[in-house]
PDB file of N, CA and C in Angstrom:
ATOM      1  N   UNK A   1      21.049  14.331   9.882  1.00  0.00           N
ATOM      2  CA  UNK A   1      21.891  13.461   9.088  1.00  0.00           C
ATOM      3  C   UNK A   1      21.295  13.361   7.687  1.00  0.00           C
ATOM      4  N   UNK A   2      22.071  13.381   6.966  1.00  0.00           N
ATOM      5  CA  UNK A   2      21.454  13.431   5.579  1.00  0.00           C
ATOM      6  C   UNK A   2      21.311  11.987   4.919  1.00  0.00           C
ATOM      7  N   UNK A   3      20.236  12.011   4.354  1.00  0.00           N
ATOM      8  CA  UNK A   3      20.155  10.497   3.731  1.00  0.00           C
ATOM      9  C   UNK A   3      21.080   9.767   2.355  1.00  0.00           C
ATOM     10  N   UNK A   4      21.599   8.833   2.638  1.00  0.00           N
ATOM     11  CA  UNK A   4      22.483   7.935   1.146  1.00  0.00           C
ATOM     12  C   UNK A   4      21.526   7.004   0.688  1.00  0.00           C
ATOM     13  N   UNK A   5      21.705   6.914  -0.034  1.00  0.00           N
ATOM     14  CA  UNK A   5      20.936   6.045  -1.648  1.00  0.00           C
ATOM     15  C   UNK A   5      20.982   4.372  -0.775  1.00  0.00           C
ATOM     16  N   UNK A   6      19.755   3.920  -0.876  1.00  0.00           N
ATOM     17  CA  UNK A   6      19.874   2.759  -0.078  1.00  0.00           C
ATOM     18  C   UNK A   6      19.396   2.975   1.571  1.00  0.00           C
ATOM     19  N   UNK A   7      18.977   3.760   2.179  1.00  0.00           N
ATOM     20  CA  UNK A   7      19.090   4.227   3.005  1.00  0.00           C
ATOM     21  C   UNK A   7      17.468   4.778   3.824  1.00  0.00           C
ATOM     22  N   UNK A   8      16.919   5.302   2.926  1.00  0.00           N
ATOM     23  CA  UNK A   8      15.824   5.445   2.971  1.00  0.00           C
ATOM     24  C   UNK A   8      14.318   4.715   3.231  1.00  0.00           C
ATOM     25  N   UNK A   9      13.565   4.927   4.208  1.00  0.00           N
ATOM     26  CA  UNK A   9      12.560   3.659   4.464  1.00  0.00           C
ATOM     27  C   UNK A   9      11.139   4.219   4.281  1.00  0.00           C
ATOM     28  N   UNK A  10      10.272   3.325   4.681  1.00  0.00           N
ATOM     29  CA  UNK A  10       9.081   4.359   4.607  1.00  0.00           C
ATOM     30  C   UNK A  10       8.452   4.355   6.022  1.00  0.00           C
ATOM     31  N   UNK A  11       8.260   6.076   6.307  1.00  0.00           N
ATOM     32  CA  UNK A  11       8.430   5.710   7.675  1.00  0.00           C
ATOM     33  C   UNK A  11       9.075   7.149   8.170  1.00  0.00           C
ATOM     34  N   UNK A  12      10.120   7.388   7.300  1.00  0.00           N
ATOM     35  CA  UNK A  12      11.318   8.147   8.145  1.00  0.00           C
ATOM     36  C   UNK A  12      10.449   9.302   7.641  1.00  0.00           C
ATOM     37  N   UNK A  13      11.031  10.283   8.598  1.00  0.00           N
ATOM     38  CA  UNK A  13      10.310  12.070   8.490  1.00  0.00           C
ATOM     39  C   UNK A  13      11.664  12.635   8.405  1.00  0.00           C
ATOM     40  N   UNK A  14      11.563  13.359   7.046  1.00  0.00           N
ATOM     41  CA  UNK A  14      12.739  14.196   6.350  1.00  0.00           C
ATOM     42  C   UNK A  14      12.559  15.666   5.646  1.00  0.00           C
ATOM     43  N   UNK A  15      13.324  16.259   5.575  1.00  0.00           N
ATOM     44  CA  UNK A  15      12.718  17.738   4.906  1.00  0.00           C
ATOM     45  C   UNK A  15      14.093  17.894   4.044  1.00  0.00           C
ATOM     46  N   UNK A  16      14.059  18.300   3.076  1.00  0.00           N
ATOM     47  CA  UNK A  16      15.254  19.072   1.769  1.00  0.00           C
ATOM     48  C   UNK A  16      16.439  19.917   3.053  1.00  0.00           C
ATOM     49  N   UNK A  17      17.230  19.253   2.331  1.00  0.00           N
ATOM     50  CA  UNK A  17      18.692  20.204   3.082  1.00  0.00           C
ATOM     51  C   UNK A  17      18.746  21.322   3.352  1.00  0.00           C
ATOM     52  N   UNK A  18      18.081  21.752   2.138  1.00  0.00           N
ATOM     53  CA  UNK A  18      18.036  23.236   2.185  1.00  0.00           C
ATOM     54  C   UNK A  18      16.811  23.980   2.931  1.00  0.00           C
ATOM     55  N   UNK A  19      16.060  23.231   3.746  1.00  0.00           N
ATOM     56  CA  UNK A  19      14.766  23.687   4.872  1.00  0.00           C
ATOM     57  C   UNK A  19      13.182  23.283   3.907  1.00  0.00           C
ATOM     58  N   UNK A  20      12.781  23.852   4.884  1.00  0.00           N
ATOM     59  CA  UNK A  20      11.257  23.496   4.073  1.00  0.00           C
ATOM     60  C   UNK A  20      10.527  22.731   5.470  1.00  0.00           C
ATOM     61  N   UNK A  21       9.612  22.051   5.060  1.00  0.00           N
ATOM     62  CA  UNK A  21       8.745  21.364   5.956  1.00  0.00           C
ATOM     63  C   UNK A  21       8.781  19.824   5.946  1.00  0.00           C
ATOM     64  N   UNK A  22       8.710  19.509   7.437  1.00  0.00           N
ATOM     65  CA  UNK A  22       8.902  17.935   7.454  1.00  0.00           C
ATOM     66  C   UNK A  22       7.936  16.960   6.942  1.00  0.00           C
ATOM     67  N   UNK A  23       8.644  15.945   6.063  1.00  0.00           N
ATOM     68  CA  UNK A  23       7.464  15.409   5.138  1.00  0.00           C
ATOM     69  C   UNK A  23       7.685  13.762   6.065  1.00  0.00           C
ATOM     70  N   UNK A  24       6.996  13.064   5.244  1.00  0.00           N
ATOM     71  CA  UNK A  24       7.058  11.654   5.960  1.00  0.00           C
ATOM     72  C   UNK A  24       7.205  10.824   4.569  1.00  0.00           C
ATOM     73  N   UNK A  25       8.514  10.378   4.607  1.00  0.00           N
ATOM     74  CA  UNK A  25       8.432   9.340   3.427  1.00  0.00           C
ATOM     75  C   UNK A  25       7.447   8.175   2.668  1.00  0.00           C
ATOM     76  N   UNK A  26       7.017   7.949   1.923  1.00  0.00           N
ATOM     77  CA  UNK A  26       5.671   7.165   1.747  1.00  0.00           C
ATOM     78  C   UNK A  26       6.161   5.983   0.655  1.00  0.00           C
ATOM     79  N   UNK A  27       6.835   6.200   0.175  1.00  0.00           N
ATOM     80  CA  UNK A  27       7.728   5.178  -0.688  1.00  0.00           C
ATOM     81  C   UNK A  27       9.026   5.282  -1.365  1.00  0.00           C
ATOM     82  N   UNK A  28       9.932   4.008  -1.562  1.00  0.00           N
ATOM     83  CA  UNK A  28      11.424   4.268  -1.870  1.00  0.00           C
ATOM     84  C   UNK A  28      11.466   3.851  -3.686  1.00  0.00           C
ATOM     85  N   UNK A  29      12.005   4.286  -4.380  1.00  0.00           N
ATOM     86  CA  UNK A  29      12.021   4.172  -5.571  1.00  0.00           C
ATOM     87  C   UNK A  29      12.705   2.695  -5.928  1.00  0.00           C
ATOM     88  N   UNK A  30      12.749   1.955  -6.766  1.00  0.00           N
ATOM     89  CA  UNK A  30      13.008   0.909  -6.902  1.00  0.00           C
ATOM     90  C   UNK A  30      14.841   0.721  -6.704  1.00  0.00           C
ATOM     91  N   UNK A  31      15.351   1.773  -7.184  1.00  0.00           N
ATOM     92  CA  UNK A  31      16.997   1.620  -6.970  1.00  0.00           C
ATOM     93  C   UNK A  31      17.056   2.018  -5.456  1.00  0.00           C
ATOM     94  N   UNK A  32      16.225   2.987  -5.277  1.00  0.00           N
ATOM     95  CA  UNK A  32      16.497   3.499  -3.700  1.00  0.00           C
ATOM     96  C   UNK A  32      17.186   4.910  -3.626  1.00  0.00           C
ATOM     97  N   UNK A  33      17.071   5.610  -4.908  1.00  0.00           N
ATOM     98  CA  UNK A  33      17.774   6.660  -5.563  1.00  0.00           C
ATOM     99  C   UNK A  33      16.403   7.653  -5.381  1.00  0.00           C
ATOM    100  N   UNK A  34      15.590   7.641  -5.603  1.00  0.00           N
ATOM    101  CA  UNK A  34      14.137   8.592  -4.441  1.00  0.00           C
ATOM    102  C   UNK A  34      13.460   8.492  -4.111  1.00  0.00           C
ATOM    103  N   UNK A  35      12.674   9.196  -3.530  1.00  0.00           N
ATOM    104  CA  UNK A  35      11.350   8.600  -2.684  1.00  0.00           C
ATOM    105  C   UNK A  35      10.237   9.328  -2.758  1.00  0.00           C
ATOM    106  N   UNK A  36       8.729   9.012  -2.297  1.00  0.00           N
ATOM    107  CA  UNK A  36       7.824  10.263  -2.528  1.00  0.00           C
ATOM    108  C   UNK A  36       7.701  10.200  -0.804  1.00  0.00           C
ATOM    109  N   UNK A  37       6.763  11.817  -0.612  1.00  0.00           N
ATOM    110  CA  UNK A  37       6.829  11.717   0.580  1.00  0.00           C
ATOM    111  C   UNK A  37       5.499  12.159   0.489  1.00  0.00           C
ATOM    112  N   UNK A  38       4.730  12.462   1.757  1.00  0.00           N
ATOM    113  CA  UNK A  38       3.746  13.830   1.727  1.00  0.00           C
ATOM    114  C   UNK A  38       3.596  14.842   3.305  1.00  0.00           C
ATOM    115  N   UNK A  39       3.158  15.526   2.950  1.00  0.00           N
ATOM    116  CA  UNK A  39       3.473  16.538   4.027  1.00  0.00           C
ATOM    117  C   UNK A  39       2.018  17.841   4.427  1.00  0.00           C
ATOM    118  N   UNK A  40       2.044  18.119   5.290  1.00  0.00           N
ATOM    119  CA  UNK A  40       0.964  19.137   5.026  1.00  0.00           C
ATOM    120  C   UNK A  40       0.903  20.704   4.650  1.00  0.00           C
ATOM    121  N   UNK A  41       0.066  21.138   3.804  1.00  0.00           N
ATOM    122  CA  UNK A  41       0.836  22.795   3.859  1.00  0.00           C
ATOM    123  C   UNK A  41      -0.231  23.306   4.611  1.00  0.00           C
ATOM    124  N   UNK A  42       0.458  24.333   5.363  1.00  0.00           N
ATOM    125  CA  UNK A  42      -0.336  25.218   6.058  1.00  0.00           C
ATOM    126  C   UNK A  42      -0.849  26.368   5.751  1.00  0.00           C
ATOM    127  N   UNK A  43      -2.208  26.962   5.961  1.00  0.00           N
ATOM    128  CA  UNK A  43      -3.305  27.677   5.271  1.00  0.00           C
ATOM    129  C   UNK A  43      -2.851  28.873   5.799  1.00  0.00           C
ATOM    130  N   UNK A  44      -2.268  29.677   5.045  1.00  0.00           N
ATOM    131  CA  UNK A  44      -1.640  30.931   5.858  1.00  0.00           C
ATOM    132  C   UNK A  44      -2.732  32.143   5.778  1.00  0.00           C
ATOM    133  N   UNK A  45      -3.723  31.700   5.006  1.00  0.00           N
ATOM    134  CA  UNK A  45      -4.961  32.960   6.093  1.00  0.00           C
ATOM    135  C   UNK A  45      -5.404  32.488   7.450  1.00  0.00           C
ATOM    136  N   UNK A  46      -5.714  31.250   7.547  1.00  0.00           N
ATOM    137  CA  UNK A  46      -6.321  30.750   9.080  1.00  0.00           C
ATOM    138  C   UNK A  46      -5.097  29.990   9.887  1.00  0.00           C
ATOM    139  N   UNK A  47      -4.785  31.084  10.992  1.00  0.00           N
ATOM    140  CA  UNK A  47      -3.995  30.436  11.441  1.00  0.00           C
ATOM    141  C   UNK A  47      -3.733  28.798  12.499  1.00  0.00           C
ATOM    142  N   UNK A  48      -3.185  27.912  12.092  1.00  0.00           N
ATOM    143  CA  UNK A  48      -3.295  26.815  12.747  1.00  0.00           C
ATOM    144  C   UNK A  48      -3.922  25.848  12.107  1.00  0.00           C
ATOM    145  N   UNK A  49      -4.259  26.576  10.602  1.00  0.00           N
ATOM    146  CA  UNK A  49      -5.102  25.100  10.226  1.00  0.00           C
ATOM    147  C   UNK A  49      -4.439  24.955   8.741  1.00  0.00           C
ATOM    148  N   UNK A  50      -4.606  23.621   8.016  1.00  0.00           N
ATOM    149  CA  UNK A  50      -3.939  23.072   7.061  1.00  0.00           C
ATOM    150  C   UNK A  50      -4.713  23.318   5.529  1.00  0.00           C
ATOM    151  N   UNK A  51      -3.913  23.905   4.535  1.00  0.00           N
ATOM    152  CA  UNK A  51      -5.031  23.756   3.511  1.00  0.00           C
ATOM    153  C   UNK A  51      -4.871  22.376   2.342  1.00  0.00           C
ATOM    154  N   UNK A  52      -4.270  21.436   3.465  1.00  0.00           N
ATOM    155  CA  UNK A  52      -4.459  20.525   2.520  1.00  0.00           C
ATOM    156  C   UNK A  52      -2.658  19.099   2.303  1.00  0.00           C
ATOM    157  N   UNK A  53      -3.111  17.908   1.722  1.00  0.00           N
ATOM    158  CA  UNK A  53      -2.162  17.150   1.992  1.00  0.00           C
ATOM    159  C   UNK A  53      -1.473  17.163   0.525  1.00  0.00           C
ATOM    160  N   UNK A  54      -0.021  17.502   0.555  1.00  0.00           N
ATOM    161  CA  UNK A  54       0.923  17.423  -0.554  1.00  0.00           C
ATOM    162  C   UNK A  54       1.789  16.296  -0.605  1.00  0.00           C
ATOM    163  N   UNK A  55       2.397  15.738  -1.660  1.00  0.00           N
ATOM    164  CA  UNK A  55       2.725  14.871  -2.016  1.00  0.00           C
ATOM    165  C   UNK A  55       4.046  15.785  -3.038  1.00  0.00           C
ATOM    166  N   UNK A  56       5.066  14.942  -3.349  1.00  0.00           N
ATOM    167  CA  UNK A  56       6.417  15.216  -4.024  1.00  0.00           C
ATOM    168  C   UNK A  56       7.518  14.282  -4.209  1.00  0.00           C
ATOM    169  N   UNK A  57       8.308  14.094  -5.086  1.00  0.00           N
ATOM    170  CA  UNK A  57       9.135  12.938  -5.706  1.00  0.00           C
ATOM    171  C   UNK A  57      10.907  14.006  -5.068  1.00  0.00           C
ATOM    172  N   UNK A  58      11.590  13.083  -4.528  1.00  0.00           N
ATOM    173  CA  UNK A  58      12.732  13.964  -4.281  1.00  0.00           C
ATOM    174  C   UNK A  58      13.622  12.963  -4.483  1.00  0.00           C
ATOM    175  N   UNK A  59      15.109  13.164  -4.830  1.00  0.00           N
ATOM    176  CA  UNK A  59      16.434  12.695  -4.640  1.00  0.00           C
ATOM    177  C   UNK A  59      16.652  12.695  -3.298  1.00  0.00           C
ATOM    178  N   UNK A  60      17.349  11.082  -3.059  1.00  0.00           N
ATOM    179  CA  UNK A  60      17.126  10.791  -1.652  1.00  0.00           C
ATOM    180  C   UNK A  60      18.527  11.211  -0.755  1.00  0.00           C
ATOM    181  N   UNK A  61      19.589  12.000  -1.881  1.00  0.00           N
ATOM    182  CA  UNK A  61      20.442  12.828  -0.908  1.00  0.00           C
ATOM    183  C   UNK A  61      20.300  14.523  -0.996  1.00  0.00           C
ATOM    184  N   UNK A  62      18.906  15.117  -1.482  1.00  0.00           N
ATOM    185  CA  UNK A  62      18.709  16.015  -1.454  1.00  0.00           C
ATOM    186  C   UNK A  62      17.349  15.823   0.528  1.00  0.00           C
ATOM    187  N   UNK A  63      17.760  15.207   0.786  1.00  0.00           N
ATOM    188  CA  UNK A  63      17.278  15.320   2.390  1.00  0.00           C
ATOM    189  C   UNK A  63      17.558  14.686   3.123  1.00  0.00           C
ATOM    190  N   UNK A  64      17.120  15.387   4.409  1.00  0.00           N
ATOM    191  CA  UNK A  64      17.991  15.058   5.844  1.00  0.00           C
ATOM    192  C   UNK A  64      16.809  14.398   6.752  1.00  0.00           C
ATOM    193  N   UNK A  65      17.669  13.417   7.489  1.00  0.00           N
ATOM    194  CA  UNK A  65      16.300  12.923   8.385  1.00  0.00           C
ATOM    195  C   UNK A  65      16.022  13.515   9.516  1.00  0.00           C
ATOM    196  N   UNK A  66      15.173  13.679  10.036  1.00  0.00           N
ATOM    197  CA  UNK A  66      14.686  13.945  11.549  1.00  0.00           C
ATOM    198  C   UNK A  66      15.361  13.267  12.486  1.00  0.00           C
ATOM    199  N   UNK A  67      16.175  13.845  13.463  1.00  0.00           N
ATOM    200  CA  UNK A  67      16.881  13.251  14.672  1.00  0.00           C
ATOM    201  C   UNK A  67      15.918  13.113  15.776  1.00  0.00           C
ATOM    202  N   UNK A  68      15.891  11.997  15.870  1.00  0.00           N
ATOM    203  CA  UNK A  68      15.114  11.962  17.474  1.00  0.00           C
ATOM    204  C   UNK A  68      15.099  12.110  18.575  1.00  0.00           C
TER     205      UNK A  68
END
């Protein structure tokens, strides 16, 4: 389900419409118009392990939430 403006919490695990990796929302922007999230990227020489924790500012109907 994709997220509407207002809608967004911190908390929810979402990734860009268009795919990518599931991030975890970390805060809602004051209108509620975006949010930051962070997420981990994965170390694609060693497999299974992370090279590290990312962070990113998105429009909060440019992603979809995680169905449970």
């Amino acid at each position: 389900m994709n997220l509407k403006v207002g809608n967004a919490h911190v908390g929810d695990v979402v990734r860009l419409v268009g795919g990518g990796p599931w991030m975890t929302v970390v805060s809602v922007g004051n209108c509620g118009t975006t949010v930051r999230t962070n997420w981990f990227e994965p170390d694609l020489e060693n497999s299974g392990a992370f090279s590290g924790l990312k962070d990113g500012f998105f429009p909060v109907e440019s992603l979809q939430v995680k169905e449970s």
